[in-house]
PDB file of N, CA and C in Angstrom:
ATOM      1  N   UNK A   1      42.581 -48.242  -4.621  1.00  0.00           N
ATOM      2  CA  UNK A   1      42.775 -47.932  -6.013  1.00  0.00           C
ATOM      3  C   UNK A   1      42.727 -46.432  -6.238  1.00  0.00           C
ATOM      4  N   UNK A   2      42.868 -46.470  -7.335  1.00  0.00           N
ATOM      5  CA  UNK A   2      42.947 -45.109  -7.881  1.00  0.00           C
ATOM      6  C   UNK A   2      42.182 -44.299  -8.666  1.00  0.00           C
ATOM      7  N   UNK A   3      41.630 -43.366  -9.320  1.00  0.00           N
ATOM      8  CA  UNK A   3      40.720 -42.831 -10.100  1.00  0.00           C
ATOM      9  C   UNK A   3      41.634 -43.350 -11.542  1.00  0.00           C
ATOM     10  N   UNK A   4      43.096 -42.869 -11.335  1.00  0.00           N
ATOM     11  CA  UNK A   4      43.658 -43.766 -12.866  1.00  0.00           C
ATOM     12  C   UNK A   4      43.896 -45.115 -13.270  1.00  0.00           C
ATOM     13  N   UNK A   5      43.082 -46.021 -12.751  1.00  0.00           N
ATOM     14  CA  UNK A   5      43.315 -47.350 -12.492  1.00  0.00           C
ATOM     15  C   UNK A   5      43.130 -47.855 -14.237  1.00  0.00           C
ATOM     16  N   UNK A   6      43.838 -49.140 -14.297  1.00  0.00           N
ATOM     17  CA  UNK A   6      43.546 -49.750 -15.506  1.00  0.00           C
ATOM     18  C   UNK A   6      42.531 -49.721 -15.974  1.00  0.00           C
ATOM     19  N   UNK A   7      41.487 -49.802 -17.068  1.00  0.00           N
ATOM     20  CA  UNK A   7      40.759 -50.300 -17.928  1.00  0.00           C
ATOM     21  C   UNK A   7      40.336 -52.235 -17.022  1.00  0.00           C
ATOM     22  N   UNK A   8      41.310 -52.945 -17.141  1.00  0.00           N
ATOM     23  CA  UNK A   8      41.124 -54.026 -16.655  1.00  0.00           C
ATOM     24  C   UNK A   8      40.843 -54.608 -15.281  1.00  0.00           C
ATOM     25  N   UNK A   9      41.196 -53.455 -14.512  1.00  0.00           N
ATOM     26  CA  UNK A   9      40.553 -53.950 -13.049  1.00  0.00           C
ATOM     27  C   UNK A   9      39.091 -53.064 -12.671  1.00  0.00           C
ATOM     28  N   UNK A  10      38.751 -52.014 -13.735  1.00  0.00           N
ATOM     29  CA  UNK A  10      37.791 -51.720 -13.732  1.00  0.00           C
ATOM     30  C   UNK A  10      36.572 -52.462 -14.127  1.00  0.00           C
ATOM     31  N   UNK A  11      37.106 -53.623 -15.338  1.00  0.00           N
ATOM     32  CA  UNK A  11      36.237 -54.782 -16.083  1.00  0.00           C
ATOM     33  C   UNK A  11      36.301 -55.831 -14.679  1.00  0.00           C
ATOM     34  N   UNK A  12      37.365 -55.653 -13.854  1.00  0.00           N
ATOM     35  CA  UNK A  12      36.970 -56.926 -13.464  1.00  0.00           C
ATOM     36  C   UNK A  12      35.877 -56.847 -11.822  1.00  0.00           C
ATOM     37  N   UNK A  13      36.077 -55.376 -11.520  1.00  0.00           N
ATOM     38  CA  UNK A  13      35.027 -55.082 -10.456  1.00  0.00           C
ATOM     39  C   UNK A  13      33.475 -55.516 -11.187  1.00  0.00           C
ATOM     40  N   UNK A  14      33.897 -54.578 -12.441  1.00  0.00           N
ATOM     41  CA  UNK A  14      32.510 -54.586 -13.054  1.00  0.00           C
ATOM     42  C   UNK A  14      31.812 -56.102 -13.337  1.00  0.00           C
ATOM     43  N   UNK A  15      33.222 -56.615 -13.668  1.00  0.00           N
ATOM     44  CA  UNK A  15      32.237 -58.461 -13.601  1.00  0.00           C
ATOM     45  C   UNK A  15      31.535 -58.626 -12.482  1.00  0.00           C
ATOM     46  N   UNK A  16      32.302 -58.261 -11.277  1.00  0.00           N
ATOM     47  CA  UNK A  16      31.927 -59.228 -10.046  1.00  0.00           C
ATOM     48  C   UNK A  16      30.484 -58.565  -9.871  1.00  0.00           C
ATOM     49  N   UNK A  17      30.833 -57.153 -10.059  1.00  0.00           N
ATOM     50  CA  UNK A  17      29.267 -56.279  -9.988  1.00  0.00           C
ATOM     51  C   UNK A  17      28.020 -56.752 -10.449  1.00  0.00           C
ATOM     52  N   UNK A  18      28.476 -57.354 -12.184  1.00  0.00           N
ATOM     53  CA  UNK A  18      27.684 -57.519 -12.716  1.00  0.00           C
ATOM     54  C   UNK A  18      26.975 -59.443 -12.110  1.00  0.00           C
ATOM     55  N   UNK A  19      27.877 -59.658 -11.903  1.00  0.00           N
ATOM     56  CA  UNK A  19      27.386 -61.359 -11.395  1.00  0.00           C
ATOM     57  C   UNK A  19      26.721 -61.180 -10.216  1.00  0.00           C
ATOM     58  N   UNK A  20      26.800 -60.444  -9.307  1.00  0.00           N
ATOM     59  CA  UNK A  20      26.484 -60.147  -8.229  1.00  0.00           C
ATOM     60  C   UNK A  20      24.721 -59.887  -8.368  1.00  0.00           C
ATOM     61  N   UNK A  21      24.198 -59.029  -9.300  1.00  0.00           N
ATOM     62  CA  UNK A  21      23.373 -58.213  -9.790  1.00  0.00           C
ATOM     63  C   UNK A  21      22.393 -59.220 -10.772  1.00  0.00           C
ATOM     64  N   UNK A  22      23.175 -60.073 -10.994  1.00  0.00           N
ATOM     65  CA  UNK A  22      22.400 -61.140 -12.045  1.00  0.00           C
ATOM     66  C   UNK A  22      21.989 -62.342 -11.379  1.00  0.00           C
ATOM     67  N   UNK A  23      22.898 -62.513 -10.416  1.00  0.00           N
ATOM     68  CA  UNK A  23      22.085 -63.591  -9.626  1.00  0.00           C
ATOM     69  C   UNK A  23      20.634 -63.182  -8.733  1.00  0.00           C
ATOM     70  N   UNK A  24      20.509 -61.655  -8.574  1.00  0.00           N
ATOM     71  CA  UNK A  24      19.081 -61.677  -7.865  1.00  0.00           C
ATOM     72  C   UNK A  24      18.086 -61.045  -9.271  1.00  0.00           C
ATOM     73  N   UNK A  25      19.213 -60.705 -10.604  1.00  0.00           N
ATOM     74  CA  UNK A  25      18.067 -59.206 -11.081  1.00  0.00           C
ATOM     75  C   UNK A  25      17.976 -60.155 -12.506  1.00  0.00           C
ATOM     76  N   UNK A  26      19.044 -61.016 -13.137  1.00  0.00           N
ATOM     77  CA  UNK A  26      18.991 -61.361 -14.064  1.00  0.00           C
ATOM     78  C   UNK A  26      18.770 -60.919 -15.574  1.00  0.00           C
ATOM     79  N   UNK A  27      19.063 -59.584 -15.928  1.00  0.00           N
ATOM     80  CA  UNK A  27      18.403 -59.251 -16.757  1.00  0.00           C
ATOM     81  C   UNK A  27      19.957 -57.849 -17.513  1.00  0.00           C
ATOM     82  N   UNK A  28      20.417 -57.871 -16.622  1.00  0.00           N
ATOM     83  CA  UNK A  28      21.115 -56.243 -17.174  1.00  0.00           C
ATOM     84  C   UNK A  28      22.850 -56.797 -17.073  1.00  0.00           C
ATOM     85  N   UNK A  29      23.804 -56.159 -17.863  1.00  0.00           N
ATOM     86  CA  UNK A  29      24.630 -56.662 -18.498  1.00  0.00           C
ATOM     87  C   UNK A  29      25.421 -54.987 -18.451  1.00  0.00           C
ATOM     88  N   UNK A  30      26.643 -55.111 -17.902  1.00  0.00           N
ATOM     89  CA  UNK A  30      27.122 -53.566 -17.880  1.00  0.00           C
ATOM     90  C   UNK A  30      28.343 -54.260 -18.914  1.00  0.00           C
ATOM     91  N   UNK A  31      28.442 -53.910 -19.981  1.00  0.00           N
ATOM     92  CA  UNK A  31      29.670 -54.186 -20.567  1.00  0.00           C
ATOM     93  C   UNK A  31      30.924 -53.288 -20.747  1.00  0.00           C
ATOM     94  N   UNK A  32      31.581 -53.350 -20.017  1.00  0.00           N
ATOM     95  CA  UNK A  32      32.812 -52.655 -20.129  1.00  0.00           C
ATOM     96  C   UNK A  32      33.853 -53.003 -21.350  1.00  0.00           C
ATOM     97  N   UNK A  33      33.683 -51.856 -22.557  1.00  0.00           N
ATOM     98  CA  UNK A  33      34.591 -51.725 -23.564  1.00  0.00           C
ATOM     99  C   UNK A  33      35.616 -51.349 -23.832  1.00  0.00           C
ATOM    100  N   UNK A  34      36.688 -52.016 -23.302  1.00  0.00           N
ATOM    101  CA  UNK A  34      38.256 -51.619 -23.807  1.00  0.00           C
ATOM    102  C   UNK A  34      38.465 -51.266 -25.642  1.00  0.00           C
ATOM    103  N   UNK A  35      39.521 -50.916 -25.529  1.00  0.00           N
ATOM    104  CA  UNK A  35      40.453 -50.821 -27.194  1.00  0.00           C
ATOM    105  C   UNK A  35      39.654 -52.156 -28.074  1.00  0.00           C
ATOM    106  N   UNK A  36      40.357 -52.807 -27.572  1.00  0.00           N
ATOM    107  CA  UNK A  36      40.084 -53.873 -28.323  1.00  0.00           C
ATOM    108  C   UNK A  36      39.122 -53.961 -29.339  1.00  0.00           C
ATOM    109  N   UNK A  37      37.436 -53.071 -28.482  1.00  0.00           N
ATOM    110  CA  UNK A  37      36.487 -54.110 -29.048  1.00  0.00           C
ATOM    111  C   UNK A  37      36.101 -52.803 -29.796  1.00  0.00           C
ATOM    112  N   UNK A  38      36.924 -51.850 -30.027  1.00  0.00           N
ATOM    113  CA  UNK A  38      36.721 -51.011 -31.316  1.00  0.00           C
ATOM    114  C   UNK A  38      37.831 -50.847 -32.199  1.00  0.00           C
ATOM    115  N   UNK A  39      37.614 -50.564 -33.421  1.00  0.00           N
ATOM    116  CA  UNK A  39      38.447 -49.884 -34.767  1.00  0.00           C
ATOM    117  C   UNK A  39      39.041 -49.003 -34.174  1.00  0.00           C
ATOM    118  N   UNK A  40      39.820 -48.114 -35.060  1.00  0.00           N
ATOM    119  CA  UNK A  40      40.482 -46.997 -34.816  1.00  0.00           C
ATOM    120  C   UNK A  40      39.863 -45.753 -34.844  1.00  0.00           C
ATOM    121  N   UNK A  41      38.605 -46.098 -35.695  1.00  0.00           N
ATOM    122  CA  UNK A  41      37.562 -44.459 -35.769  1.00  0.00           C
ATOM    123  C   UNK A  41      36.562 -44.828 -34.492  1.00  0.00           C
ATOM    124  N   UNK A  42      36.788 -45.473 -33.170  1.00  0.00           N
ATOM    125  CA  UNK A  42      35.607 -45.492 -32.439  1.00  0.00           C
ATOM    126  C   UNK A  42      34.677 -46.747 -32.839  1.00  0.00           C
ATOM    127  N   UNK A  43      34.530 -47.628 -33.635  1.00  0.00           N
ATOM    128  CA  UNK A  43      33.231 -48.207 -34.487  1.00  0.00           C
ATOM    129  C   UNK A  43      33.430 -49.276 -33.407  1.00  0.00           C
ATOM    130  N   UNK A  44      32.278 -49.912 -33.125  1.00  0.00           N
ATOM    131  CA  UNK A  44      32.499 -51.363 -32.215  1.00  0.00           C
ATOM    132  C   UNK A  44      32.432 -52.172 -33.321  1.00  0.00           C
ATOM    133  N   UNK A  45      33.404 -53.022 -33.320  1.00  0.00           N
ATOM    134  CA  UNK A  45      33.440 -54.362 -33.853  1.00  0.00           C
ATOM    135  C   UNK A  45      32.637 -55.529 -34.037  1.00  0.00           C
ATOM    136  N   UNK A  46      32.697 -56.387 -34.862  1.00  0.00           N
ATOM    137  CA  UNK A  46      31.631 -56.907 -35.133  1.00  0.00           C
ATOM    138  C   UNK A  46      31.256 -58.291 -34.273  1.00  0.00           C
ATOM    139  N   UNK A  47      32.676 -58.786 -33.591  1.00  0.00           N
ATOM    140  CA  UNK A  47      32.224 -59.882 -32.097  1.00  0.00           C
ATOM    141  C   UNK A  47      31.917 -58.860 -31.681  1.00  0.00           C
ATOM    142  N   UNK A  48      31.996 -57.764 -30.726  1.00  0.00           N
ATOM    143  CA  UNK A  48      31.353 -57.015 -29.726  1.00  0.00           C
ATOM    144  C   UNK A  48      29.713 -56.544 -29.925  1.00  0.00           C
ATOM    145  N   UNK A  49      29.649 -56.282 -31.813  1.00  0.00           N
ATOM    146  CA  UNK A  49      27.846 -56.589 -32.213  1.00  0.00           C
ATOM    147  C   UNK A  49      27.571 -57.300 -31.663  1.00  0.00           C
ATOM    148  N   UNK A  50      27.896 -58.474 -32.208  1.00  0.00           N
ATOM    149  CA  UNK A  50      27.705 -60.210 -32.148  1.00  0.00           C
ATOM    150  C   UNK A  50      26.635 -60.149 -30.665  1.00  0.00           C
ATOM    151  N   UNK A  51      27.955 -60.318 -29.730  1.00  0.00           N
ATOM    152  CA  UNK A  51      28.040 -60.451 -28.268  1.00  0.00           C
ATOM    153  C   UNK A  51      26.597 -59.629 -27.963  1.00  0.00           C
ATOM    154  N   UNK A  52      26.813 -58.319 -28.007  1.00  0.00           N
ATOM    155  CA  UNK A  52      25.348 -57.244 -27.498  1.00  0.00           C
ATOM    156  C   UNK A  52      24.133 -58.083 -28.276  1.00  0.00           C
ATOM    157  N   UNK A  53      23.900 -58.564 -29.292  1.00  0.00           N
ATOM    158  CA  UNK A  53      22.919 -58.762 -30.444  1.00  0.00           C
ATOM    159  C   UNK A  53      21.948 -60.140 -29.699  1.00  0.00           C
ATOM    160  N   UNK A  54      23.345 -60.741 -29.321  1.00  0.00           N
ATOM    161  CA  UNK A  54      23.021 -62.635 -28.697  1.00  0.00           C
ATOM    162  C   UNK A  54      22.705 -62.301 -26.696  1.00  0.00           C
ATOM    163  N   UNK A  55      23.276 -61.258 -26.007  1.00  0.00           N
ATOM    164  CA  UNK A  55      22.221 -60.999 -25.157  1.00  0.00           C
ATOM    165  C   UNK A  55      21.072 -60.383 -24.963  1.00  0.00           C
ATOM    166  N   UNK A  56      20.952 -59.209 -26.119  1.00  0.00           N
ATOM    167  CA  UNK A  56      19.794 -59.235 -26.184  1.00  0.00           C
ATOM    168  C   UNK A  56      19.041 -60.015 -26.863  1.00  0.00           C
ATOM    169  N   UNK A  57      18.911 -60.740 -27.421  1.00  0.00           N
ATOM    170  CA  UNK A  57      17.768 -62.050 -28.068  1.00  0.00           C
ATOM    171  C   UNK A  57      17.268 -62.931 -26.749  1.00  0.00           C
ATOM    172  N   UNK A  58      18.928 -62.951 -25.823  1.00  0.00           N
ATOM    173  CA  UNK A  58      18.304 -63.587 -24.642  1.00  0.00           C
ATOM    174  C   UNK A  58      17.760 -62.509 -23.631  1.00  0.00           C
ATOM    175  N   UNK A  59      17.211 -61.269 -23.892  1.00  0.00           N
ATOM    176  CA  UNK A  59      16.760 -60.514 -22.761  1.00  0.00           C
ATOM    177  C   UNK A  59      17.450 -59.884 -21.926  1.00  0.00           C
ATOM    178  N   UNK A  60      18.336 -59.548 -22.194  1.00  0.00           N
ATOM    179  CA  UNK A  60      19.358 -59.167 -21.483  1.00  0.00           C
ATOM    180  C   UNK A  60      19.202 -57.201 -21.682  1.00  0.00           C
ATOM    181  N   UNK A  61      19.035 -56.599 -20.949  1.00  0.00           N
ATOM    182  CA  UNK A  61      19.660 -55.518 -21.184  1.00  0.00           C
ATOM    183  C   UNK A  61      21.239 -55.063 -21.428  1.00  0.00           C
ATOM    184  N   UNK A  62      21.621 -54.350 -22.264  1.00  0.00           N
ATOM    185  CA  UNK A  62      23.131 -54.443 -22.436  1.00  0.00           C
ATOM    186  C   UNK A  62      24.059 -52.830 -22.622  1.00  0.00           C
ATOM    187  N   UNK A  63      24.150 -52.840 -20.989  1.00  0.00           N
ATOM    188  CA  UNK A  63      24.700 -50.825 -20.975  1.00  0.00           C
ATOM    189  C   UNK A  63      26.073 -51.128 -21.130  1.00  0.00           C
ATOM    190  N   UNK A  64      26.289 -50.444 -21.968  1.00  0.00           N
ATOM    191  CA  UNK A  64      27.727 -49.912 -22.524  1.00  0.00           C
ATOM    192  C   UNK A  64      29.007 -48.816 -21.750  1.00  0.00           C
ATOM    193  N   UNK A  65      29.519 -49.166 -21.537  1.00  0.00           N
ATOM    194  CA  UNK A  65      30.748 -48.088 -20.874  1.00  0.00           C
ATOM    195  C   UNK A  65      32.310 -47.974 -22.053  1.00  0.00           C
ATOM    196  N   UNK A  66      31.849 -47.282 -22.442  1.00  0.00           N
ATOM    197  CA  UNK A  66      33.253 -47.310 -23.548  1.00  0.00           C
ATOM    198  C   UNK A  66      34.502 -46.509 -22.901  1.00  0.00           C
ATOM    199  N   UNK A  67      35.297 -47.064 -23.280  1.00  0.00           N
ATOM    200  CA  UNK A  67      36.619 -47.086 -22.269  1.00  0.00           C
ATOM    201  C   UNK A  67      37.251 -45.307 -22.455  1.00  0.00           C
ATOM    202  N   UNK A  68      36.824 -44.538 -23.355  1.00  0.00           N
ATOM    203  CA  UNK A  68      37.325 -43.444 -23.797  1.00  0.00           C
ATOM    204  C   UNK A  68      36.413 -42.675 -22.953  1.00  0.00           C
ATOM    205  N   UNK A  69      35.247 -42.940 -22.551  1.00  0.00           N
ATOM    206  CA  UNK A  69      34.060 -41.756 -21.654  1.00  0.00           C
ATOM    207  C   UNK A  69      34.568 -42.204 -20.383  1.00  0.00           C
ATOM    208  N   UNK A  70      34.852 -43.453 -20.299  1.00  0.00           N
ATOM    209  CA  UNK A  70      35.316 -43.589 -18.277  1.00  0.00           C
ATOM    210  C   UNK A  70      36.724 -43.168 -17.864  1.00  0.00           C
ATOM    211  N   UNK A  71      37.364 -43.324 -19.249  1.00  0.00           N
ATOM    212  CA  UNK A  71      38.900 -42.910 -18.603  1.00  0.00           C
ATOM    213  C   UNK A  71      38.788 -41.334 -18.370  1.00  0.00           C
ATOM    214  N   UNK A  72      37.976 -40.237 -19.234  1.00  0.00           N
ATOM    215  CA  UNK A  72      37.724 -39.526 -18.893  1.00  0.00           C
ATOM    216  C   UNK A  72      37.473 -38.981 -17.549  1.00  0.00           C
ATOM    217  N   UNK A  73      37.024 -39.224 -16.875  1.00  0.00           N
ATOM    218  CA  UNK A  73      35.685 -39.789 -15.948  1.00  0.00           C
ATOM    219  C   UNK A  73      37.065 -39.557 -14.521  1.00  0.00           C
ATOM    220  N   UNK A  74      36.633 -38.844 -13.323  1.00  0.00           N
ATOM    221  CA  UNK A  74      37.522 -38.874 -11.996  1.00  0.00           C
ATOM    222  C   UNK A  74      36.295 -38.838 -10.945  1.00  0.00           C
ATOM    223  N   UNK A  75      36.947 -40.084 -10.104  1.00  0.00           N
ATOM    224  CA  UNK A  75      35.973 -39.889  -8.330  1.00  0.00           C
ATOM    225  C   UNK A  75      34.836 -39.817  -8.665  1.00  0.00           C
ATOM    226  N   UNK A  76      33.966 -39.301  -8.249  1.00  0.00           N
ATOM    227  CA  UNK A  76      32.377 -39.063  -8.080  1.00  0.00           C
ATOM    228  C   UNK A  76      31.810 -39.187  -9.666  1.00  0.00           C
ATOM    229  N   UNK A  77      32.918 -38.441 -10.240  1.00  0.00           N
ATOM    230  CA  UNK A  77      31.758 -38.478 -11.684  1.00  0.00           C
ATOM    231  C   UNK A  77      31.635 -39.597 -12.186  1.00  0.00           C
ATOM    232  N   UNK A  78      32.308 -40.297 -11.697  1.00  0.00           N
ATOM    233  CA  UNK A  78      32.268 -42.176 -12.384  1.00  0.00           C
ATOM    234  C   UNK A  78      30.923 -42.955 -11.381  1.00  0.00           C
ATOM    235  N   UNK A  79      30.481 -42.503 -10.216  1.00  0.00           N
ATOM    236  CA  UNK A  79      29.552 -42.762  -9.902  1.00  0.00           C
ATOM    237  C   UNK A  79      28.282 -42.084 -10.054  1.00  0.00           C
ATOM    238  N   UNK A  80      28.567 -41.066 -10.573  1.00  0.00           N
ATOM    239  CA  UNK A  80      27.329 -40.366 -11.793  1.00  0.00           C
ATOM    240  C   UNK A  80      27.112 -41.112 -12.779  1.00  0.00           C
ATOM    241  N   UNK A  81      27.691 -41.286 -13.749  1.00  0.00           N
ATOM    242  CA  UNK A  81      28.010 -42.034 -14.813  1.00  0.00           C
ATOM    243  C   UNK A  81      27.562 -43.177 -14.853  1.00  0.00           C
ATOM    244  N   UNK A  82      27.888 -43.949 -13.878  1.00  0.00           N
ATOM    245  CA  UNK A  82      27.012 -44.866 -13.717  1.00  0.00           C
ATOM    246  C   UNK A  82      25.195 -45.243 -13.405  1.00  0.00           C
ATOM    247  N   UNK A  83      25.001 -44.107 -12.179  1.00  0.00           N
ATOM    248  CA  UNK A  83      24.066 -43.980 -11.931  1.00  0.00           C
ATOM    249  C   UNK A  83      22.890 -43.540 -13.227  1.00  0.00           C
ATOM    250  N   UNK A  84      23.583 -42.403 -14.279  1.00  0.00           N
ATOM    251  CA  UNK A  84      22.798 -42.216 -15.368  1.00  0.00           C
ATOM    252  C   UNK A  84      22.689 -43.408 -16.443  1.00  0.00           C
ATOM    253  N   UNK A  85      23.674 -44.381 -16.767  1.00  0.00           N
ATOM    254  CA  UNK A  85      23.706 -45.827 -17.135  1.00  0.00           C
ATOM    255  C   UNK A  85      23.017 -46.460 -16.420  1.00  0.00           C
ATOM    256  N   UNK A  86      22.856 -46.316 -15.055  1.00  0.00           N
ATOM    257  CA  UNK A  86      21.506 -47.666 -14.912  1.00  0.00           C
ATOM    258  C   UNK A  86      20.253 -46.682 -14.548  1.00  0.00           C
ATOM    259  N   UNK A  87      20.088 -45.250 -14.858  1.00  0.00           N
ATOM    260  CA  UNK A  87      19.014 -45.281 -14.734  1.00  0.00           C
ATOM    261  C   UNK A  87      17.677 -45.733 -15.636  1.00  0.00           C
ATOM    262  N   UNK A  88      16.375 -45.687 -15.111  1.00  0.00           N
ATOM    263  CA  UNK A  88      15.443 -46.630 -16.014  1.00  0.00           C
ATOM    264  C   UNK A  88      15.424 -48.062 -15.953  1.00  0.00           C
ATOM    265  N   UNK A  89      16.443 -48.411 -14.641  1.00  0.00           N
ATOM    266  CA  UNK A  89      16.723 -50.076 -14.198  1.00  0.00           C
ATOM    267  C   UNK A  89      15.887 -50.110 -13.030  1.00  0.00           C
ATOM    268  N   UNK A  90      16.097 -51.161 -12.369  1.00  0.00           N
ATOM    269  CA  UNK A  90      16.063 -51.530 -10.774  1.00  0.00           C
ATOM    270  C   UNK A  90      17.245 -51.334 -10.243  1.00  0.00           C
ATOM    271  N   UNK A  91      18.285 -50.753 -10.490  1.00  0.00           N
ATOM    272  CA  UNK A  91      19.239 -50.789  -9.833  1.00  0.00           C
ATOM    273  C   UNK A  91      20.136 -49.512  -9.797  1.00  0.00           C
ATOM    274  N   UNK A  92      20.778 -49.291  -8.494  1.00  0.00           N
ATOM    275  CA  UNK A  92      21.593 -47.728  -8.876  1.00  0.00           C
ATOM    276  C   UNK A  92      22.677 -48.242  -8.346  1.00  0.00           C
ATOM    277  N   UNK A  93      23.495 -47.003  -7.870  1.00  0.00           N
ATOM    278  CA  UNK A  93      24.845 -46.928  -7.852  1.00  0.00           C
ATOM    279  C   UNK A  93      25.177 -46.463  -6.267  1.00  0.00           C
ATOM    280  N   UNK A  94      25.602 -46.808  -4.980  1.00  0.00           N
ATOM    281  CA  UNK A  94      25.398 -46.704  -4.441  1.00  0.00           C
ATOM    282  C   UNK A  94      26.929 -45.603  -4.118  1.00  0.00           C
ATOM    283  N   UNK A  95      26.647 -44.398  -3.057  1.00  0.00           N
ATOM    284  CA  UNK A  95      28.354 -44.016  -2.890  1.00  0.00           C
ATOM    285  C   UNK A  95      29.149 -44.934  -1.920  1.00  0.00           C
ATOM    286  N   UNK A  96      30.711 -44.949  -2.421  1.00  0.00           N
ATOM    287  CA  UNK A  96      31.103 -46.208  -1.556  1.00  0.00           C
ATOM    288  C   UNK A  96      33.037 -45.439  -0.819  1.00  0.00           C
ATOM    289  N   UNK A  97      33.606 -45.890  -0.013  1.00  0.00           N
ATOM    290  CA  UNK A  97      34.524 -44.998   0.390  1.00  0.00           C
ATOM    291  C   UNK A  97      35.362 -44.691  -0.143  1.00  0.00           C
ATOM    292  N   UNK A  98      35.409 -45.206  -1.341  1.00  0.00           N
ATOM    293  CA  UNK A  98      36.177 -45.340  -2.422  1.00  0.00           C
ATOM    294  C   UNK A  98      35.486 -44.737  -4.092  1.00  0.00           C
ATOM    295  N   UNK A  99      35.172 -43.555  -4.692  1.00  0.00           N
ATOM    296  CA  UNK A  99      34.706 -43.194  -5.514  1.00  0.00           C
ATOM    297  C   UNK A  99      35.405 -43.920  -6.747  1.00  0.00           C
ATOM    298  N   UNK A 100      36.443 -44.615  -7.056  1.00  0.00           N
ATOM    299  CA  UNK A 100      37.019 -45.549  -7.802  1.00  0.00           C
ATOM    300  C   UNK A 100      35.871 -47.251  -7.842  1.00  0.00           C
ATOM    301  N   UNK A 101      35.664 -47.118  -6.670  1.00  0.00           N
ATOM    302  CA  UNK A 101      34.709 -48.389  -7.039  1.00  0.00           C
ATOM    303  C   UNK A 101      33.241 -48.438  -6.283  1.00  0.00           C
ATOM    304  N   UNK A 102      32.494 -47.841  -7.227  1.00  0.00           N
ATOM    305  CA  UNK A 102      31.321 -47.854  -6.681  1.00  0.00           C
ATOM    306  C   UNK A 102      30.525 -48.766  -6.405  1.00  0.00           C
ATOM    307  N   UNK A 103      29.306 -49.232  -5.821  1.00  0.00           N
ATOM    308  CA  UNK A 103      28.706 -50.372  -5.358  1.00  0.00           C
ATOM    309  C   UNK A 103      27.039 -50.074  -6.168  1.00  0.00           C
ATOM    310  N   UNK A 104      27.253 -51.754  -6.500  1.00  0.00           N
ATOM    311  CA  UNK A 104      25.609 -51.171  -7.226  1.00  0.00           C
ATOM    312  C   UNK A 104      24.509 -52.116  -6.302  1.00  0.00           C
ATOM    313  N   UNK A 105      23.827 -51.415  -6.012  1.00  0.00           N
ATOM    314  CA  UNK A 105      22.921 -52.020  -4.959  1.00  0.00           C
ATOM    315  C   UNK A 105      21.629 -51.696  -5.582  1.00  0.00           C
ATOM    316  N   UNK A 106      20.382 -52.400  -5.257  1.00  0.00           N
ATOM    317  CA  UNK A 106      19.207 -52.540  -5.804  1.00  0.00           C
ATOM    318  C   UNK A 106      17.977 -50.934  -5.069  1.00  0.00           C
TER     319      UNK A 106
END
């Protein structure tokens, strides 16, 4: 892949990441925010409240990646980025040979 990769195959690493991470850690929730789940001034929408509001009630921690700070974002600094998003977790960001898809390891 690429550092300019879709929005959507970035959500979908990030799923597997995140399932991966929940089956031993259970608790943390990286939500990757496309267009969609905002207005036109930036505002998150009110399913995307919803959604954050109803995992956290269930305990969930719930880190945010909004699609306008990652597209920003090239190679290494996206595994910064991350690493400062889960810091204060059990979990970091590991470097991987590919700075497009980083590995989150415990």
């Amino acid at each position: 892949g690429t550092a300019d990769q879709p929005l959507d195959e970035v959500a979908g690493r990030a799923r597997k990441a995140v399932r991966a991470a929940a089956a031993e850690y259970a608790e943390i929730v990286i939500e990757v925010d496309g267009p969609s789940h905002y207005d036109d001034e930036r505002r998150l929408h009110p399913a995307s409240k919803m959604i954050r509001c109803l995992l956290a009630f269930a305990d969930w921690a719930v880190l945010a990646v909004p699609y306008w700070e990652w597209n920003a974002l090239k190679g290494h600094d996206r595994t910064a980025y991350l690493q400062e998003l889960l810091a204060g977790t059990n979990l970091s960001v590991a470097p991987s040979p590919s700075p497009a898809q980083p590995e989150v390891v415990r």
